[in-house]
PDB file of N, CA and C in Angstrom:
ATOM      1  N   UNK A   1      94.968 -13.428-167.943  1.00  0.00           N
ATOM      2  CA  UNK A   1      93.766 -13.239-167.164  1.00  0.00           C
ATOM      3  C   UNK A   1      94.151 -12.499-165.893  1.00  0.00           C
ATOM      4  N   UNK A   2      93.027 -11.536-165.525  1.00  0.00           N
ATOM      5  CA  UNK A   2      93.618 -10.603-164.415  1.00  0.00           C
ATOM      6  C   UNK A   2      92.253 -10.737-163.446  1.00  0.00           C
ATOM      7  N   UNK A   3      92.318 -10.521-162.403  1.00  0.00           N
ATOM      8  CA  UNK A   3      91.241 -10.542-161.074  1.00  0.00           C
ATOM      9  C   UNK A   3      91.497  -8.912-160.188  1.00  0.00           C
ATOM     10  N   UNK A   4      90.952  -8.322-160.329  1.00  0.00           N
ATOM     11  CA  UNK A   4      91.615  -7.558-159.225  1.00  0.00           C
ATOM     12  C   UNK A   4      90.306  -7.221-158.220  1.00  0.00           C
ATOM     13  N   UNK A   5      90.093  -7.037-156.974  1.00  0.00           N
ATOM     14  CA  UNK A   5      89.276  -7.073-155.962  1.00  0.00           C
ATOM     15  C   UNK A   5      89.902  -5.786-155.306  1.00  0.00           C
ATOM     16  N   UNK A   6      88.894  -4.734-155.250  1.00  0.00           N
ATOM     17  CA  UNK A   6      89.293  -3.649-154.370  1.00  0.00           C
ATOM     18  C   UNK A   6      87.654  -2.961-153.303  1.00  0.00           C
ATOM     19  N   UNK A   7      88.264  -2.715-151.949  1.00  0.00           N
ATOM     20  CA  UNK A   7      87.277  -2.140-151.253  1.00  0.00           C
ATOM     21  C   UNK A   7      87.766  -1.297-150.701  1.00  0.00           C
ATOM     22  N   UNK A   8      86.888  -0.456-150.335  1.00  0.00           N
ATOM     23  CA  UNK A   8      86.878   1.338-149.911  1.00  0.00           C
ATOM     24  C   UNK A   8      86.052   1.300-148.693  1.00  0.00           C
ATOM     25  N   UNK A   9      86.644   2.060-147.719  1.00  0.00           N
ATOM     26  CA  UNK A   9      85.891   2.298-146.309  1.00  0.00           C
ATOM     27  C   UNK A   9      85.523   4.107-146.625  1.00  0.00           C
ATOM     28  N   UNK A  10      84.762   4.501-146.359  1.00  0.00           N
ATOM     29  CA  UNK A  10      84.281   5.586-145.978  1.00  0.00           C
ATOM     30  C   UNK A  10      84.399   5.876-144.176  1.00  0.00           C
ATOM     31  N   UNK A  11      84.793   6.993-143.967  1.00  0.00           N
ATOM     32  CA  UNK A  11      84.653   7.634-142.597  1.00  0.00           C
ATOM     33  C   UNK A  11      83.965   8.554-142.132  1.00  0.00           C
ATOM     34  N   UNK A  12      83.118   8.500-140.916  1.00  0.00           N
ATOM     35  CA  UNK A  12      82.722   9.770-140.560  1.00  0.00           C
ATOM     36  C   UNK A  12      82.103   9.899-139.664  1.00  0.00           C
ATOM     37  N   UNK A  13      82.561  11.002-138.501  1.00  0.00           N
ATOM     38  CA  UNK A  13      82.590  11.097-137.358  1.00  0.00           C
ATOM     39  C   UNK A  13      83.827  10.109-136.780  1.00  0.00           C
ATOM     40  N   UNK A  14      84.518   9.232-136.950  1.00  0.00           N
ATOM     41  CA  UNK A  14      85.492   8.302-136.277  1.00  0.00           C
ATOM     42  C   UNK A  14      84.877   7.176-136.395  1.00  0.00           C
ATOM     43  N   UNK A  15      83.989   7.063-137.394  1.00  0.00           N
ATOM     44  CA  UNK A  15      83.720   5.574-137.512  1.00  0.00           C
ATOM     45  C   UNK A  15      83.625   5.530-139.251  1.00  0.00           C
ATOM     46  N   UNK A  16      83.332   3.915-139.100  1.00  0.00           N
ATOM     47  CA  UNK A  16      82.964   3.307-140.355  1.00  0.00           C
ATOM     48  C   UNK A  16      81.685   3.592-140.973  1.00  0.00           C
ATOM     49  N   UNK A  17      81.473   5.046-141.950  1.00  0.00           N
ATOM     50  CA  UNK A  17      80.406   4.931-142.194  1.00  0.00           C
ATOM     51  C   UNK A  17      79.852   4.140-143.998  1.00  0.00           C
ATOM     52  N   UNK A  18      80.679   3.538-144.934  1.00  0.00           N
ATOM     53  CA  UNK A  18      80.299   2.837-145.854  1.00  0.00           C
ATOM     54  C   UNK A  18      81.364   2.149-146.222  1.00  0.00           C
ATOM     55  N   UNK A  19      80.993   0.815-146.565  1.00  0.00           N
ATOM     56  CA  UNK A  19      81.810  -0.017-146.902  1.00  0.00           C
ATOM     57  C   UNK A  19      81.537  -0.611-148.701  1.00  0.00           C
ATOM     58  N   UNK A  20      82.633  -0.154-149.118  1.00  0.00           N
ATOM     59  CA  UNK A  20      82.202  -0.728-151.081  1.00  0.00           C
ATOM     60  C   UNK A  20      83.562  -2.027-151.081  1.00  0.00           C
ATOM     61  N   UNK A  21      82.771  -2.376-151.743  1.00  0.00           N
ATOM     62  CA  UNK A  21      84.038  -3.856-152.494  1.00  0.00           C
ATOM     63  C   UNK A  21      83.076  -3.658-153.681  1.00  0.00           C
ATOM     64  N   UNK A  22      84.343  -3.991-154.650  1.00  0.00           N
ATOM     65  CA  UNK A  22      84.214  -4.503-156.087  1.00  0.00           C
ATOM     66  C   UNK A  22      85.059  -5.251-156.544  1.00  0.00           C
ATOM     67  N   UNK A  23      84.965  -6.497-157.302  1.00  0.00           N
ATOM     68  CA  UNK A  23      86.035  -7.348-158.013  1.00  0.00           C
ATOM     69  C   UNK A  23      85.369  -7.308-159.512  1.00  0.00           C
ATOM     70  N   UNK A  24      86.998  -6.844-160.449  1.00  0.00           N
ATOM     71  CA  UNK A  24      86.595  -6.873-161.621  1.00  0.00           C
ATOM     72  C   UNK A  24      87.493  -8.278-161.931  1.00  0.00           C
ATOM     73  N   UNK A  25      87.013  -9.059-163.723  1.00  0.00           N
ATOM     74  CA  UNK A  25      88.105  -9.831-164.231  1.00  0.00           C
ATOM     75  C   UNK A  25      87.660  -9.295-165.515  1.00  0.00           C
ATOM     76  N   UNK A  26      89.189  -9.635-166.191  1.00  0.00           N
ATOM     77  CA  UNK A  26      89.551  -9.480-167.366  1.00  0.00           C
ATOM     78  C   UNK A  26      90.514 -10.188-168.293  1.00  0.00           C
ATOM     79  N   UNK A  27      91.168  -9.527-169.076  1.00  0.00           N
ATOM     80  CA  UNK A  27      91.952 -10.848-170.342  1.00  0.00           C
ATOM     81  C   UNK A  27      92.715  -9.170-170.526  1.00  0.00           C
ATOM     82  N   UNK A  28      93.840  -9.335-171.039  1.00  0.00           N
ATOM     83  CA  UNK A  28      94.606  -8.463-171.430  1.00  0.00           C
ATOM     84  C   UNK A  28      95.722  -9.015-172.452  1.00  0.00           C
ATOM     85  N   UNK A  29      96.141  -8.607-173.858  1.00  0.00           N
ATOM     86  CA  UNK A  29      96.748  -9.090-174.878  1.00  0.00           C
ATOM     87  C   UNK A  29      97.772  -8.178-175.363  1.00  0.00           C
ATOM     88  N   UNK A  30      98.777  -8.525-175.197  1.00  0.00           N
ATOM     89  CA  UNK A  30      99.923  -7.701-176.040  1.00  0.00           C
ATOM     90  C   UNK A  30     100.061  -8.465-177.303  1.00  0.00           C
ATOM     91  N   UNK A  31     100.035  -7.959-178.697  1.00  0.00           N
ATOM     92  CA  UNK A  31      99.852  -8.428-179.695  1.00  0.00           C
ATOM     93  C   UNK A  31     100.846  -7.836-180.749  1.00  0.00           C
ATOM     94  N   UNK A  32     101.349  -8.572-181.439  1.00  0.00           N
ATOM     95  CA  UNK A  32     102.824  -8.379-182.034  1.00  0.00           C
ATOM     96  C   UNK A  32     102.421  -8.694-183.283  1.00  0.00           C
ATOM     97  N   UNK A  33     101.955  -8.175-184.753  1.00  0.00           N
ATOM     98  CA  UNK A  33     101.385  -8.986-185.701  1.00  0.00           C
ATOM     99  C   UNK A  33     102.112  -8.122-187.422  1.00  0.00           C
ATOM    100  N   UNK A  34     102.578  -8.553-187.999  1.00  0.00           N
ATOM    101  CA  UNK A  34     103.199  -8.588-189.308  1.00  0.00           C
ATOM    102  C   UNK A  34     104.578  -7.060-188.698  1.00  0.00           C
ATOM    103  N   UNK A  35     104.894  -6.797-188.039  1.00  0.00           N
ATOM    104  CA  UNK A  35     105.330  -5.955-187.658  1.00  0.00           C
ATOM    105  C   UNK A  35     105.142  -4.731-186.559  1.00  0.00           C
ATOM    106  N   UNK A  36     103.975  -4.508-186.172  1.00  0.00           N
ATOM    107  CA  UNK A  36     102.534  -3.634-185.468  1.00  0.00           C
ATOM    108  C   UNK A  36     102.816  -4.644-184.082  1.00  0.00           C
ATOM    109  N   UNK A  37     102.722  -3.190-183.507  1.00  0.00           N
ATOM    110  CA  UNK A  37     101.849  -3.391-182.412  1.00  0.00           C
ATOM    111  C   UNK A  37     100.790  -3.516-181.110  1.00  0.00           C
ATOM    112  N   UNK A  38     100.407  -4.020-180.668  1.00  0.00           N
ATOM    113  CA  UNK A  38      98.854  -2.868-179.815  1.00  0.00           C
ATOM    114  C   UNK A  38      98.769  -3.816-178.303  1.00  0.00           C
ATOM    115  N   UNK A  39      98.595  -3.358-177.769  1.00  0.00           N
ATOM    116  CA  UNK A  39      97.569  -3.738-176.894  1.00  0.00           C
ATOM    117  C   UNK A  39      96.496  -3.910-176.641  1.00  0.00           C
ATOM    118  N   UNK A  40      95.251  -5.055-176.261  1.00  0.00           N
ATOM    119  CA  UNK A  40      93.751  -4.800-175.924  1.00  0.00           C
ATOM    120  C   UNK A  40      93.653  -5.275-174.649  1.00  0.00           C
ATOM    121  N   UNK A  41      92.180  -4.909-174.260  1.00  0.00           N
ATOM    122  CA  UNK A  41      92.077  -5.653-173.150  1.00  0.00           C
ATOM    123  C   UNK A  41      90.163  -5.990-173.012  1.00  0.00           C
ATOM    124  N   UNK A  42      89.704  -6.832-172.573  1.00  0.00           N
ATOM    125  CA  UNK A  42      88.423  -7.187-173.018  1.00  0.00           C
ATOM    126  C   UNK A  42      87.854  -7.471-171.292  1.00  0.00           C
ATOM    127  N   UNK A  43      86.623  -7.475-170.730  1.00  0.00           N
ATOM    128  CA  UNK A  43      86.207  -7.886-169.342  1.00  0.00           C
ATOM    129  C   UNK A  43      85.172  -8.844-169.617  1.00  0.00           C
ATOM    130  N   UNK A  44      84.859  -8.978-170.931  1.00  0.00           N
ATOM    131  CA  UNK A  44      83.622 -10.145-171.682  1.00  0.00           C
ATOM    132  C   UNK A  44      84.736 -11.181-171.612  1.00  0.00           C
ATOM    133  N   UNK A  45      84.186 -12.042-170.627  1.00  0.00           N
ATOM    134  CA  UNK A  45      85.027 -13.566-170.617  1.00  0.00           C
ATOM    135  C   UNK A  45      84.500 -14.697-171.408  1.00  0.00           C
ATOM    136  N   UNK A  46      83.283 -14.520-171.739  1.00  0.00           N
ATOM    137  CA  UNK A  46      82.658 -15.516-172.225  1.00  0.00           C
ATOM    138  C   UNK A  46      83.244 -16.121-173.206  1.00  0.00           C
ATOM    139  N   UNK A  47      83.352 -17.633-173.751  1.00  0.00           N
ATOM    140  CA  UNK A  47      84.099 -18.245-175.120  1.00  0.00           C
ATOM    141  C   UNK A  47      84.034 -17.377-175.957  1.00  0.00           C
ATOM    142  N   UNK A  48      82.438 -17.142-176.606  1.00  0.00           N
ATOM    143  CA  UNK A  48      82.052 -16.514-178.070  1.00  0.00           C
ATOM    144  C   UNK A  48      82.808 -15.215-178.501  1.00  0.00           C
ATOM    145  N   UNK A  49      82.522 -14.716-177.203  1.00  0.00           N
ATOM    146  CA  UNK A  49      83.160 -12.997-176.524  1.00  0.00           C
ATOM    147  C   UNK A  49      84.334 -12.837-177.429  1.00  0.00           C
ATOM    148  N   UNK A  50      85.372 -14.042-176.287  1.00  0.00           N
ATOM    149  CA  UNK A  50      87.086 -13.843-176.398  1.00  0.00           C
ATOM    150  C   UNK A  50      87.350 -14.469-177.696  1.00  0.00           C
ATOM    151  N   UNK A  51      86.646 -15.399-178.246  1.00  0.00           N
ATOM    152  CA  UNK A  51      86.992 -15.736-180.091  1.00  0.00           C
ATOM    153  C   UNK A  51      86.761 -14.190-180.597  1.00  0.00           C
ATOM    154  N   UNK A  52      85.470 -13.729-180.347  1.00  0.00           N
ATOM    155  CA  UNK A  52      85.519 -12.300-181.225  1.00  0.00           C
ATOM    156  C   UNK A  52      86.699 -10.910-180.943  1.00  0.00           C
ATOM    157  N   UNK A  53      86.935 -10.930-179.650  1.00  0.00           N
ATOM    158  CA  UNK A  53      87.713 -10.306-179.102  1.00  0.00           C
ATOM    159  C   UNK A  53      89.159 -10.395-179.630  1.00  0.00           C
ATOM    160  N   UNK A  54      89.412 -11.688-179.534  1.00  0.00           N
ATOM    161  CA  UNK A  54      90.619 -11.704-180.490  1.00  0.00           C
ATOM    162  C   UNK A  54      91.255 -11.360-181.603  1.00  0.00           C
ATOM    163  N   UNK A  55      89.840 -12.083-182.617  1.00  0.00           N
ATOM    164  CA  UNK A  55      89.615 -11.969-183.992  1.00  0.00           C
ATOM    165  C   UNK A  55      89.774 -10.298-183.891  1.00  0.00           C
ATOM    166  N   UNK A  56      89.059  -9.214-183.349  1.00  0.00           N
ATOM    167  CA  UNK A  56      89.158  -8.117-183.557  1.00  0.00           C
ATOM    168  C   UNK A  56      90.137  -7.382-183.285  1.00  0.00           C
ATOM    169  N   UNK A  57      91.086  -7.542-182.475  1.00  0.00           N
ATOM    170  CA  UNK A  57      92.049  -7.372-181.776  1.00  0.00           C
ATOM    171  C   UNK A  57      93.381  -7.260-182.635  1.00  0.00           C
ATOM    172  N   UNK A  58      93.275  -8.378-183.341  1.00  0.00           N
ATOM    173  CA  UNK A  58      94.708  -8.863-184.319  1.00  0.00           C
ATOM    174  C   UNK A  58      94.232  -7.866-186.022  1.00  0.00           C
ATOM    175  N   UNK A  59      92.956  -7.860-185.940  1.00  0.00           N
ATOM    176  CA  UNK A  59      92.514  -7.275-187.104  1.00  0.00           C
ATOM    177  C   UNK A  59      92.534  -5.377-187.122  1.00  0.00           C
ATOM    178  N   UNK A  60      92.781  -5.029-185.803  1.00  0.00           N
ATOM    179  CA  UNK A  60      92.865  -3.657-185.683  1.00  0.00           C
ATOM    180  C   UNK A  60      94.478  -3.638-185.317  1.00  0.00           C
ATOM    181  N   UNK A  61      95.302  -4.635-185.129  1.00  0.00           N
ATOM    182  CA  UNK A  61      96.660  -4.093-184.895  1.00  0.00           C
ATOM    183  C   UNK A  61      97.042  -4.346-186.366  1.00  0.00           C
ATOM    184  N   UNK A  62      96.603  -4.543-187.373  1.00  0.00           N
ATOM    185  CA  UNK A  62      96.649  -4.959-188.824  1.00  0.00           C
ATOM    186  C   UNK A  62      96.918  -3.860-189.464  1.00  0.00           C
ATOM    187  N   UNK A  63      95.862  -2.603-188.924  1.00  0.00           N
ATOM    188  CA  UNK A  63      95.954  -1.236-189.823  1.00  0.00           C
ATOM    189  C   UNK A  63      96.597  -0.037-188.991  1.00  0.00           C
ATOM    190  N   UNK A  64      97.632  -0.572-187.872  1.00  0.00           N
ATOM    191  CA  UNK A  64      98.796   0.091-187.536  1.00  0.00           C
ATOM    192  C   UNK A  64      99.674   0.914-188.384  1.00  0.00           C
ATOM    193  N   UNK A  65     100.222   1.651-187.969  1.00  0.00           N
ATOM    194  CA  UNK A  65     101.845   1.439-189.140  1.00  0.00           C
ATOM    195  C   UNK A  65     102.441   0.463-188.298  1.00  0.00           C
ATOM    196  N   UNK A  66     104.010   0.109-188.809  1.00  0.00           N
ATOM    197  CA  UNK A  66     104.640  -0.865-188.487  1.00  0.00           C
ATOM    198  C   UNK A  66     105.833   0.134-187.792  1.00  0.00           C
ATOM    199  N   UNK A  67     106.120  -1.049-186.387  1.00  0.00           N
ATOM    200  CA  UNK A  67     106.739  -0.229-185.560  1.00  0.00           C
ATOM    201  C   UNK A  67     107.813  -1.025-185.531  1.00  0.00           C
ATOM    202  N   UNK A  68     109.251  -0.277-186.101  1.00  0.00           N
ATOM    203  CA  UNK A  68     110.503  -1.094-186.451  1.00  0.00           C
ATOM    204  C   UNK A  68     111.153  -1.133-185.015  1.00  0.00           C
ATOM    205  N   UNK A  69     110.745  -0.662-183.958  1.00  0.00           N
ATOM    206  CA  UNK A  69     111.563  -0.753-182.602  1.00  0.00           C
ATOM    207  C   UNK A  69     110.988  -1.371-181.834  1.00  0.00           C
ATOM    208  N   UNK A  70     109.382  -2.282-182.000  1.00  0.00           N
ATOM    209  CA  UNK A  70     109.239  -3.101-181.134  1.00  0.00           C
ATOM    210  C   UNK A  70     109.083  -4.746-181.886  1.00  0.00           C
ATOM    211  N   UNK A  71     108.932  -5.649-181.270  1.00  0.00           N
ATOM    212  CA  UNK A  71     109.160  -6.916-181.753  1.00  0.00           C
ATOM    213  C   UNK A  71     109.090  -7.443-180.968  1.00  0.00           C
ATOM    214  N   UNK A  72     109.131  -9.113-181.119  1.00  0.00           N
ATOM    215  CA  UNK A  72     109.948 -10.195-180.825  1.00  0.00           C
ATOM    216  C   UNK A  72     111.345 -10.679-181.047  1.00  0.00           C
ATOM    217  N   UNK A  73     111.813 -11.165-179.922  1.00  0.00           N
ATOM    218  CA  UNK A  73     113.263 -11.763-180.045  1.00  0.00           C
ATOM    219  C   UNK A  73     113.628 -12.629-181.449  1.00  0.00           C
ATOM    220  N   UNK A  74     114.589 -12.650-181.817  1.00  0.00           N
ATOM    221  CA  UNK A  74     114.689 -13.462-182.887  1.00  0.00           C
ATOM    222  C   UNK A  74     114.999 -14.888-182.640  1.00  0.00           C
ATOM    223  N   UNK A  75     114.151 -16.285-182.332  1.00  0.00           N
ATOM    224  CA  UNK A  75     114.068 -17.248-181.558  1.00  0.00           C
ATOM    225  C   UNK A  75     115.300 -17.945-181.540  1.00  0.00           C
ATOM    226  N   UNK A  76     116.597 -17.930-182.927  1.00  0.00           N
ATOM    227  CA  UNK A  76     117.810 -18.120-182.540  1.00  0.00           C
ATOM    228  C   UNK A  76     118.358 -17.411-181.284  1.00  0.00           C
ATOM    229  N   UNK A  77     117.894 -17.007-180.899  1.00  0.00           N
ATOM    230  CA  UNK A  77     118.862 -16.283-179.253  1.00  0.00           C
ATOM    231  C   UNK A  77     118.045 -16.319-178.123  1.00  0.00           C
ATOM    232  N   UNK A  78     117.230 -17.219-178.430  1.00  0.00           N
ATOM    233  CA  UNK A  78     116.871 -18.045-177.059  1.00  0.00           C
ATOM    234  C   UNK A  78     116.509 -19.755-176.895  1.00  0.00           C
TER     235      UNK A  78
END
């Protein structure tokens, strides 16, 4: 889960002429699945959302090719 909050001043003439803030959140997934792998990232937090989000997520790193140079550790060596 990520938060990030950013605001922007505008200038002009030597003063403050607009002030923006925005805060976004999100979910971000590195996903490692039969060999494949992808990244997603979703800003729908809601339960229903992130069940579907997932579900879709693992199902599109599915029809990857398979990437023999990335992985997981092999859990004997940790």
């Amino acid at each position: 889960m990520r938060r990030v909050r950013e605001v922007t001043l505008e200038w002009r003439d030597g003063k403050v002429d607009r002030i923006n803030e925005a805060t976004r959140r999100g979910v971000q997934l590195s996903l490692y699945v039969d060999g494949r792998y992808s990244v997603a990232s979703s800003s729908d937090l809601r339960p229903k959302a992130l069940e579907q989000f997932i579900a879709d997520s693992v199902a599109n790193t599915r029809v990857l090719s398979p990437d023999p140079f990335r992985g997981l550790p092999d859990p004997a060596l940790y």
